[in-house]
C-alpha atoms as a PDB file:
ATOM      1  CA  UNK A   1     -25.490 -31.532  -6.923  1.00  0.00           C
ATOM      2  CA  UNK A   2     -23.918 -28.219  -6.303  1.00  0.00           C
ATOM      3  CA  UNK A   3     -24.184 -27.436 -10.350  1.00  0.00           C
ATOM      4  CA  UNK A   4     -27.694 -27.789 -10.172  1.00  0.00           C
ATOM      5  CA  UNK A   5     -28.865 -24.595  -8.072  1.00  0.00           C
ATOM      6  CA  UNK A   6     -29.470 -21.824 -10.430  1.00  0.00           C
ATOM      7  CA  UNK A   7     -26.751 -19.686  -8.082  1.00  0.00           C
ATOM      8  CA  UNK A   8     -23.686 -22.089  -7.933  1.00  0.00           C
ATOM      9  CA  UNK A   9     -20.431 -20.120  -9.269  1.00  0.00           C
ATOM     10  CA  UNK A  10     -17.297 -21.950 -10.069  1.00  0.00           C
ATOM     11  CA  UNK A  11     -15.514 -20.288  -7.263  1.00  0.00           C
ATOM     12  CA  UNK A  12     -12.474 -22.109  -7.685  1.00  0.00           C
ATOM     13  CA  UNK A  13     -11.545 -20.400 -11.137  1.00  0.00           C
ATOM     14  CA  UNK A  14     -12.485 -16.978  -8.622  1.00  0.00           C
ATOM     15  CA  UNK A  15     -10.120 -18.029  -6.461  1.00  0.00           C
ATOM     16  CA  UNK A  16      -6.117 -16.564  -6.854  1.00  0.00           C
ATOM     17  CA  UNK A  17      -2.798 -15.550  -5.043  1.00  0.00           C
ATOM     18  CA  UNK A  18      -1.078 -12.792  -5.461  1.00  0.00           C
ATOM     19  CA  UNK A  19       3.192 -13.675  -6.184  1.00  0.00           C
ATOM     20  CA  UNK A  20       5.470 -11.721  -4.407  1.00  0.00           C
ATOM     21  CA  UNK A  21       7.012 -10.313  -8.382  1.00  0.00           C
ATOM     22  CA  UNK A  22       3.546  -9.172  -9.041  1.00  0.00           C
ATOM     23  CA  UNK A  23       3.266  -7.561  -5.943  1.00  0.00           C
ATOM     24  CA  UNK A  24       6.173  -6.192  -6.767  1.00  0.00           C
ATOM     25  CA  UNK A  25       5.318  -4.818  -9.842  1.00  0.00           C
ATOM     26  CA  UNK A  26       2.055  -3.679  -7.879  1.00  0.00           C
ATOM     27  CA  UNK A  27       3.957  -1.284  -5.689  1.00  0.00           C
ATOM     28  CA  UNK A  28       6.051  -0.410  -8.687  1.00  0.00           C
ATOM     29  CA  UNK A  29       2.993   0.754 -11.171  1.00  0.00           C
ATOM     30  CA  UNK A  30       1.502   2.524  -7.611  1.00  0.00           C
ATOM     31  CA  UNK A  31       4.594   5.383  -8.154  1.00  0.00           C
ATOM     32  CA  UNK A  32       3.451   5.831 -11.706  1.00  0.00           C
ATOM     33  CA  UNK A  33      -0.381   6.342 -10.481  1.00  0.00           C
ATOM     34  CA  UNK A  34      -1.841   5.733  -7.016  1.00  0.00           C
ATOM     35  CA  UNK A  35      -4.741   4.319  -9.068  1.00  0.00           C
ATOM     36  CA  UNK A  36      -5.270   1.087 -11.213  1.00  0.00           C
ATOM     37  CA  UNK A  37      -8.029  -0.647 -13.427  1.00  0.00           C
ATOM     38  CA  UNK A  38      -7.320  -4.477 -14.095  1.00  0.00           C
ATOM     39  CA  UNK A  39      -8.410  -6.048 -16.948  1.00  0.00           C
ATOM     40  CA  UNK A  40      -9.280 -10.240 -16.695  1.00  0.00           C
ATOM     41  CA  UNK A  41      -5.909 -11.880 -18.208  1.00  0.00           C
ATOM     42  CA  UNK A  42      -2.948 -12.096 -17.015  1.00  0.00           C
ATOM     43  CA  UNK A  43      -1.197  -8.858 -18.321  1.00  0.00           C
ATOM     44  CA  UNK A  44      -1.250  -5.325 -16.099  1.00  0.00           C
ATOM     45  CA  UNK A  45      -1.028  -1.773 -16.850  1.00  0.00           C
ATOM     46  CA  UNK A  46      -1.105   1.667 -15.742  1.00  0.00           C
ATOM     47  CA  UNK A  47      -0.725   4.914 -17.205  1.00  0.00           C
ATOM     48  CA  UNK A  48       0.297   8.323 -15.694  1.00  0.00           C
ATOM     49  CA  UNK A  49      -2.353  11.229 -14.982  1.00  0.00           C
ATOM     50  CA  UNK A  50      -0.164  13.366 -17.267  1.00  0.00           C
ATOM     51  CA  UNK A  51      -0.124  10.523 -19.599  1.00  0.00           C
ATOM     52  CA  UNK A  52       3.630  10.251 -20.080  1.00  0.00           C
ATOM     53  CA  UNK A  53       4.455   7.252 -18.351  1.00  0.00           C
ATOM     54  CA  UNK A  54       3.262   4.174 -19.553  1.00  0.00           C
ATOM     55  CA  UNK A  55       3.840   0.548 -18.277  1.00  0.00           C
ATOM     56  CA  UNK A  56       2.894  -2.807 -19.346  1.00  0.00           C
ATOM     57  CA  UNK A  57       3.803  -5.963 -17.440  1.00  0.00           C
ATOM     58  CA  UNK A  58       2.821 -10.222 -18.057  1.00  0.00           C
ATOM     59  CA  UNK A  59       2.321 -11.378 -14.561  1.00  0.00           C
ATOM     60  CA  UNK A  60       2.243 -14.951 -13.835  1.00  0.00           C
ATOM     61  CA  UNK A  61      -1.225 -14.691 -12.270  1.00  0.00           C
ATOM     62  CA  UNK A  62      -5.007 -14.545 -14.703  1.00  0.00           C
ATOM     63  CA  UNK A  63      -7.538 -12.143 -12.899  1.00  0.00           C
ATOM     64  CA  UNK A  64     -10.455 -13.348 -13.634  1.00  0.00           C
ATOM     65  CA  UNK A  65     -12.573 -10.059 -14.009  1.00  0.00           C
ATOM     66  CA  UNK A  66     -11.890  -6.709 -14.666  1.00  0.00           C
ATOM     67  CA  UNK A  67     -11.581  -4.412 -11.484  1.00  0.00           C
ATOM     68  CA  UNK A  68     -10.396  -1.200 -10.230  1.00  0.00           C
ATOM     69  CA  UNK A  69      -8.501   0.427  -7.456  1.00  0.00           C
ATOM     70  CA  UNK A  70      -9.032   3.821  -6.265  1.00  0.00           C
ATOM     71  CA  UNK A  71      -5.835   3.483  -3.733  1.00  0.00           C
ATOM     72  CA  UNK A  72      -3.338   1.054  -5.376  1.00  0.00           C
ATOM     73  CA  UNK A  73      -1.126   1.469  -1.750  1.00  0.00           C
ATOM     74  CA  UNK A  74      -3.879   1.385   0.438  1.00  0.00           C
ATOM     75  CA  UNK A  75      -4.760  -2.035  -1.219  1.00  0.00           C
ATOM     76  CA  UNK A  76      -1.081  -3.862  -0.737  1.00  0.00           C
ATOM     77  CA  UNK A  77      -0.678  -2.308   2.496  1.00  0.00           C
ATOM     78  CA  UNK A  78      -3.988  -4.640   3.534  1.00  0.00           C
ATOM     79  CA  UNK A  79      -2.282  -7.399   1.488  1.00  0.00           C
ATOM     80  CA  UNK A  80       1.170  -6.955   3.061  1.00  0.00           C
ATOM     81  CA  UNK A  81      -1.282  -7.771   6.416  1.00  0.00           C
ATOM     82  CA  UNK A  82      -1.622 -11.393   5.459  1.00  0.00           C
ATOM     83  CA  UNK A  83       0.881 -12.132   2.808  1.00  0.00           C
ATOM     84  CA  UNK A  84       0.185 -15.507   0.848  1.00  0.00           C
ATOM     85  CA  UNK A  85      -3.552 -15.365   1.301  1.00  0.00           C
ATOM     86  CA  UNK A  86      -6.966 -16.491  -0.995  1.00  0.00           C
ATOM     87  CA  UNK A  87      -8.082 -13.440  -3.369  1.00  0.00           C
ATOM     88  CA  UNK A  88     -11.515 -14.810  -4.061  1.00  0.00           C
ATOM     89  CA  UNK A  89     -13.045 -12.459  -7.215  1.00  0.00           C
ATOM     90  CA  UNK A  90     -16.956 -13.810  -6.153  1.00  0.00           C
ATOM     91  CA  UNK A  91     -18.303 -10.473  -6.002  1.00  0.00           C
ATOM     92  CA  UNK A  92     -18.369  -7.249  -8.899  1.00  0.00           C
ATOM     93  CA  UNK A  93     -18.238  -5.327  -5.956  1.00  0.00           C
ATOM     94  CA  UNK A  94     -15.142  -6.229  -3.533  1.00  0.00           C
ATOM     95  CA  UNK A  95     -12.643  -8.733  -3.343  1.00  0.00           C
ATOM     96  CA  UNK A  96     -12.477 -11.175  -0.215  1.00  0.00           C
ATOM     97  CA  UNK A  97      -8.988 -11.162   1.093  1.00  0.00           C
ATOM     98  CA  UNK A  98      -8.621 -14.702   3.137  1.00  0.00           C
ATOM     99  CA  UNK A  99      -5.891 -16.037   5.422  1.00  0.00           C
ATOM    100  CA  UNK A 100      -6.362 -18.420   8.273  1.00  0.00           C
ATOM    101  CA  UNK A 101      -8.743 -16.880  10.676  1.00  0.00           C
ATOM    102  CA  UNK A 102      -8.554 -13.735   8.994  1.00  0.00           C
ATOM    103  CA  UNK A 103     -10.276 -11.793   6.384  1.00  0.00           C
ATOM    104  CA  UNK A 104     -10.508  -8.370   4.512  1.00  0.00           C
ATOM    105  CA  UNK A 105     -13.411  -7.575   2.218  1.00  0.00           C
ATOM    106  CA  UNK A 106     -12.210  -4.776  -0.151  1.00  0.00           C
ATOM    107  CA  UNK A 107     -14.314  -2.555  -2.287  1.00  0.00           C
ATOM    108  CA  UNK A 108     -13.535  -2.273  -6.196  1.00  0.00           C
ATOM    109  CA  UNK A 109     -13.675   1.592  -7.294  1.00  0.00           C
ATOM    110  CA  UNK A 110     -15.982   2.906 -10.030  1.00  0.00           C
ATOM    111  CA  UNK A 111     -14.139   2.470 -13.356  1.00  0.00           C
ATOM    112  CA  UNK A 112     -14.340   5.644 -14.650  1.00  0.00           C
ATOM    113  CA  UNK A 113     -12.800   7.805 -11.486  1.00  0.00           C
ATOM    114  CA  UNK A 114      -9.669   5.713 -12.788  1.00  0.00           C
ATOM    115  CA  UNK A 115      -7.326   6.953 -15.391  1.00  0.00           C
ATOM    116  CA  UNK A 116      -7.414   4.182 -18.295  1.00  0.00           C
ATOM    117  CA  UNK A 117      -4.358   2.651 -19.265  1.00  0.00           C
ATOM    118  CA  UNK A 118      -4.563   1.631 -22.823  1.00  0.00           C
ATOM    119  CA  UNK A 119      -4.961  -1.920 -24.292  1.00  0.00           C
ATOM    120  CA  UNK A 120      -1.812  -2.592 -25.529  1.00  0.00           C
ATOM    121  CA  UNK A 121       1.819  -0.759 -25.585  1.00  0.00           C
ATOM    122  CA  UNK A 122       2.699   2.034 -27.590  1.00  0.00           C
ATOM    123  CA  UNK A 123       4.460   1.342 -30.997  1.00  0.00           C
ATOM    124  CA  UNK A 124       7.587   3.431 -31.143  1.00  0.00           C
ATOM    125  CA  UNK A 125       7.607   4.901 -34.306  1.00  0.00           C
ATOM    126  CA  UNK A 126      11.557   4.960 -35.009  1.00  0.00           C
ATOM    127  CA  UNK A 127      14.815   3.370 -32.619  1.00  0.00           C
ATOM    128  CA  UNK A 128      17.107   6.332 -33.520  1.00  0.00           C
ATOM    129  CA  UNK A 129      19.251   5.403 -30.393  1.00  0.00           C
ATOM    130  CA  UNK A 130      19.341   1.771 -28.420  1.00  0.00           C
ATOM    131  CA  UNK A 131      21.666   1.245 -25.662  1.00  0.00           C
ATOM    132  CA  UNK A 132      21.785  -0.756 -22.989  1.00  0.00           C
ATOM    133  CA  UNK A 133      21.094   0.737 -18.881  1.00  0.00           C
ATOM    134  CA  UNK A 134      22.383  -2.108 -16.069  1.00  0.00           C
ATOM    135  CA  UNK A 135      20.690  -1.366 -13.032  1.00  0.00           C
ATOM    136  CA  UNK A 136      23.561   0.028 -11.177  1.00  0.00           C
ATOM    137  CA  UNK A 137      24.394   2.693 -13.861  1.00  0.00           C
ATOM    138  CA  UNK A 138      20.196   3.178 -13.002  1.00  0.00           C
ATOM    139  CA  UNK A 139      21.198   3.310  -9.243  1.00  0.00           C
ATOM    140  CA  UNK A 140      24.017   5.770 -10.078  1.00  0.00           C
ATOM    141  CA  UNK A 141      22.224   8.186 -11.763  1.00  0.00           C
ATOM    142  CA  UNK A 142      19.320   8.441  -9.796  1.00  0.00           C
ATOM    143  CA  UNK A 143      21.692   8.859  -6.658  1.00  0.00           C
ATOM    144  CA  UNK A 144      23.365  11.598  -8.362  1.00  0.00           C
ATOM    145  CA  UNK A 145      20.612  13.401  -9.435  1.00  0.00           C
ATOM    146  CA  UNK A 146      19.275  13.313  -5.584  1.00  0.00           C
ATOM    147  CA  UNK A 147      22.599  14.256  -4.272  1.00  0.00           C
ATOM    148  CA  UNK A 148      23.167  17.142  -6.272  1.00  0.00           C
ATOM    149  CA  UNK A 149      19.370  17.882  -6.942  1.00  0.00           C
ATOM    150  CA  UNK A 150      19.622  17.302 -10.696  1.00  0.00           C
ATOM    151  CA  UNK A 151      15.929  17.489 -12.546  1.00  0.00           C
ATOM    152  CA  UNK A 152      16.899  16.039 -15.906  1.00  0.00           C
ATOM    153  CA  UNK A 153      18.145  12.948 -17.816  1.00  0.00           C
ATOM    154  CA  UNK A 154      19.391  13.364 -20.852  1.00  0.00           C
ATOM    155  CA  UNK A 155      20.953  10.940 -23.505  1.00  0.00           C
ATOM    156  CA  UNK A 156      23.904  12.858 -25.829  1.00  0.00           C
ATOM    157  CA  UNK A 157      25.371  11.830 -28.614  1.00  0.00           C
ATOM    158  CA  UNK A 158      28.232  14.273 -29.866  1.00  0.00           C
ATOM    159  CA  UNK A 159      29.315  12.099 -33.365  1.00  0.00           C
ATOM    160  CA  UNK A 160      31.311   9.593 -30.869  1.00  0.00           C
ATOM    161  CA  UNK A 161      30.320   8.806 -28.113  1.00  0.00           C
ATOM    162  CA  UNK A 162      26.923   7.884 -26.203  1.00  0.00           C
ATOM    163  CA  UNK A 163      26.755   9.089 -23.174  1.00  0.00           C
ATOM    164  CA  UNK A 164      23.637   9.637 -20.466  1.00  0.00           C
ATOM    165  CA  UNK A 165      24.163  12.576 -17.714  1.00  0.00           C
ATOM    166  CA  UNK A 166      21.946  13.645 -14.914  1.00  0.00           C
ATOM    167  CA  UNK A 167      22.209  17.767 -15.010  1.00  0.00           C
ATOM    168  CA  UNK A 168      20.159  21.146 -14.254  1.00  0.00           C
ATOM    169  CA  UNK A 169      19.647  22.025 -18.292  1.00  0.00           C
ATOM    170  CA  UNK A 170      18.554  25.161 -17.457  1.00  0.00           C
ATOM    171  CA  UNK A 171      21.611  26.352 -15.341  1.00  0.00           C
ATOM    172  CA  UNK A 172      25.056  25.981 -17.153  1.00  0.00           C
ATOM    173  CA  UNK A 173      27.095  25.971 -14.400  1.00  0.00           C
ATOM    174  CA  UNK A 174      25.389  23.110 -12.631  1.00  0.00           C
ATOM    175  CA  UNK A 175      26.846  20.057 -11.742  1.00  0.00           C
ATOM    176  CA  UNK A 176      26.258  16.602 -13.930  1.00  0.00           C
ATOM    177  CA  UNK A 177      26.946  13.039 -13.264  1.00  0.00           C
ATOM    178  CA  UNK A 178      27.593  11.044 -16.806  1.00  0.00           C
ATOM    179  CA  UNK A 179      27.802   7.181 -17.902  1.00  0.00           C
ATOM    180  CA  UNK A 180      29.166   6.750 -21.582  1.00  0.00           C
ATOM    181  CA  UNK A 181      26.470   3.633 -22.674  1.00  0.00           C
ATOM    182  CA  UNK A 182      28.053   3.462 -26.538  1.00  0.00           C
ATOM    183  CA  UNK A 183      28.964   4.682 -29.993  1.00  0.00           C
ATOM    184  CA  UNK A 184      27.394   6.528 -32.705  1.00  0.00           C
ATOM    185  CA  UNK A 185      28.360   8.837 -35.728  1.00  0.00           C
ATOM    186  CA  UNK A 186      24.961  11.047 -34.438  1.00  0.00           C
ATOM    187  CA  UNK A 187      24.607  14.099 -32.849  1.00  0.00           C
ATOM    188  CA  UNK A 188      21.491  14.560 -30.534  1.00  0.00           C
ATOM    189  CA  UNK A 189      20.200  15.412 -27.370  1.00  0.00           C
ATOM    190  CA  UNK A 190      17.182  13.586 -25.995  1.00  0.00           C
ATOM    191  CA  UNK A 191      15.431  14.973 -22.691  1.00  0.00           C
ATOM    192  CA  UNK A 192      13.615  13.538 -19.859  1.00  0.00           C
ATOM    193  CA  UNK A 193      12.404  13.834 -16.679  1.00  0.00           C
ATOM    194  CA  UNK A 194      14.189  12.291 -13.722  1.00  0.00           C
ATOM    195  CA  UNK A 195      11.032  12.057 -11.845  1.00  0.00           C
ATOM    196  CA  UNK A 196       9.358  10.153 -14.612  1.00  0.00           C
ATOM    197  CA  UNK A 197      12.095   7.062 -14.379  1.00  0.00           C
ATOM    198  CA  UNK A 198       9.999   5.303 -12.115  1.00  0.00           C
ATOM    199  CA  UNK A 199      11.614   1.978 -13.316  1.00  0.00           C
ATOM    200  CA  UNK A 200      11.347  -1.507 -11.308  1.00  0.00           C
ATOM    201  CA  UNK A 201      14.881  -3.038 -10.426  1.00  0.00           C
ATOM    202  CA  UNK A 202      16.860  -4.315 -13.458  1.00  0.00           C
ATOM    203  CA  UNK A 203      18.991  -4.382 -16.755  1.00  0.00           C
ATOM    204  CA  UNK A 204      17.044  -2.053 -19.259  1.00  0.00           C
ATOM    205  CA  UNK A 205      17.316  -2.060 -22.989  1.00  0.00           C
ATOM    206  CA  UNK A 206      16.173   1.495 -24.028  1.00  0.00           C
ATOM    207  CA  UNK A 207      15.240   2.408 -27.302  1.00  0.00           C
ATOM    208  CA  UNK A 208      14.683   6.342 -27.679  1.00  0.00           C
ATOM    209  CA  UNK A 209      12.798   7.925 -30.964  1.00  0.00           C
ATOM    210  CA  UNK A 210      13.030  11.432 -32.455  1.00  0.00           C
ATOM    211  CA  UNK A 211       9.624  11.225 -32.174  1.00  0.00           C
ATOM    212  CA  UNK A 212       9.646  12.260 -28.577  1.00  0.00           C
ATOM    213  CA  UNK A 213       9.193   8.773 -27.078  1.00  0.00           C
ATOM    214  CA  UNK A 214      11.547   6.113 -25.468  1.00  0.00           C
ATOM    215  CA  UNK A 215      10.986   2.349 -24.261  1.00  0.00           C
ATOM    216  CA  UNK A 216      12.658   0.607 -21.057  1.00  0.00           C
ATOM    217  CA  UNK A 217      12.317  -3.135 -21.455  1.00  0.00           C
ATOM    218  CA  UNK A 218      13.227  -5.005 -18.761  1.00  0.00           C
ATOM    219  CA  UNK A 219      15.928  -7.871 -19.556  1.00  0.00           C
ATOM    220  CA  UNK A 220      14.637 -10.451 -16.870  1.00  0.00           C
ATOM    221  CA  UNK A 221      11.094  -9.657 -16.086  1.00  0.00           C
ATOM    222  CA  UNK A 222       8.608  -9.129 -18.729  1.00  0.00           C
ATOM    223  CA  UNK A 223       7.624  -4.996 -17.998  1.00  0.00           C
ATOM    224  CA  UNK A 224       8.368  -2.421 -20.188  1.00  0.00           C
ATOM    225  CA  UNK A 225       7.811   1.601 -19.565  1.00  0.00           C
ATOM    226  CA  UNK A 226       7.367   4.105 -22.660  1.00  0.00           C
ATOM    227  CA  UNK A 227       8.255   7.343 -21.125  1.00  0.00           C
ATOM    228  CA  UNK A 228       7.786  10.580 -23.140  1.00  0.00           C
ATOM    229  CA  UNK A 229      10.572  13.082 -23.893  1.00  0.00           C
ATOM    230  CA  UNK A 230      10.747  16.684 -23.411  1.00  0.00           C
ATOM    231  CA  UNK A 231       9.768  18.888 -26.302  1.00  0.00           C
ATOM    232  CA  UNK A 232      13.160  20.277 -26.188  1.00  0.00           C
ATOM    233  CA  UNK A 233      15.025  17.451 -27.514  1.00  0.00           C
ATOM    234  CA  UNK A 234      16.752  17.762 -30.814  1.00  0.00           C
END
């Protein structure tokens, strides 16, 4: 009967949850960029303003249009309200929110005050180094570099070793925190951000190019960051 009025939507194929890992990986993308556009499928991404972060992540979900939010926290903060509840997609406009008694009708963004992600992942043009990052040599070297104020990552290779060290590359008499990650008959110094790690919780495999770009892919959860390096890498 229903399929006969001109009007009738399949609402049930409009009609999601949102997992606590993509949630997750919500809050996650929101340090990367407070704002989002997602596309209908069941893969994610975001992009920095500066455009050197990049992250791409196959959530167990399908969104079944494309939308966009302005504030990426704002939006999980109202979902953290009624965790578990209907995300029903009926509208271009908003999303209906629905627990129980309760409900929140959110309003999409316009597309283009949102900094596009691209459509797929960027193809690292060489693996010059590949190591392997647990996430408690992560946890290390992020606590370092807050305890001693340390702006910059860097991955050195002196013809031996392989090692990754938090330091101040500007000031030579600055103190460093180091983690030897493996072997190589290479010298090289590849520079990044600290800032710009803005990795979710994990084992990493990291591949780094001369070509100024690296790629952090998770070993348990399919998301992977390409992070640019500094122009003073050699």
């Amino acid at each position: 009967l229903f399929r006969q009025i001109p009007n009738y939507r399949n609402l049930s194929s409009m009609t999601m949850k949102l997992s606590e890992n993509t949630f997750n990986l919500l809050k996650n993308f929101s340090g990367i960029n407070q704002s989002i556009s997602v596309k209908s499928g069941n893969t994610i991404r975001t992009i920095s303003v500066a455009e050197n972060i990049l992250a791409e992540a196959d959530v167990e979900e399908t969104f079944p249009k494309n939308f966009s939010i302005y504030d990426l926290n704002e939006f999980l903060g109202g979902m953290s309200l009624m965790r578990g509840a209907d995300m029903e997609f009926g509208s271009d406009h908003y999303v209906k929110i629905k627990n129980n008694r309760s409900a929140i009708k959110y309003f999409f963004a316009d597309s283009s005050l949102i900094k596009q992600a691209p459509d797929q992942g960027i193809k690292v043009p060489s693996a010059d180094v590949n190591f392997v990052l647990s996430e408690s040599d992560i946890q290390s070297l992020t606590r370092a570099a807050a305890v001693y104020q340390l702006p910059d990552f860097s991955v050195i290779g002196d013809g031996t070793d392989v090692t990754v060290v938090v330091r101040d590359k500007e000031n030579d008499t600055s103190n460093t925190f180091s983690i030897n990650v493996g072997k190589t008959d290479d010298e090289f110094v590849l520079n990044m951000k600290v800032e710009n790690l803005k990795l979710i919780k994990g084992d990493y495999d990291v591949v780094m190019s001369k070509r100024l770009i690296s790629r952090f892919t998770n070993k348990s959860i399919p998301v992977t960051y390409w992070i640019a390096l500094e122009p003073d890498s050699n």
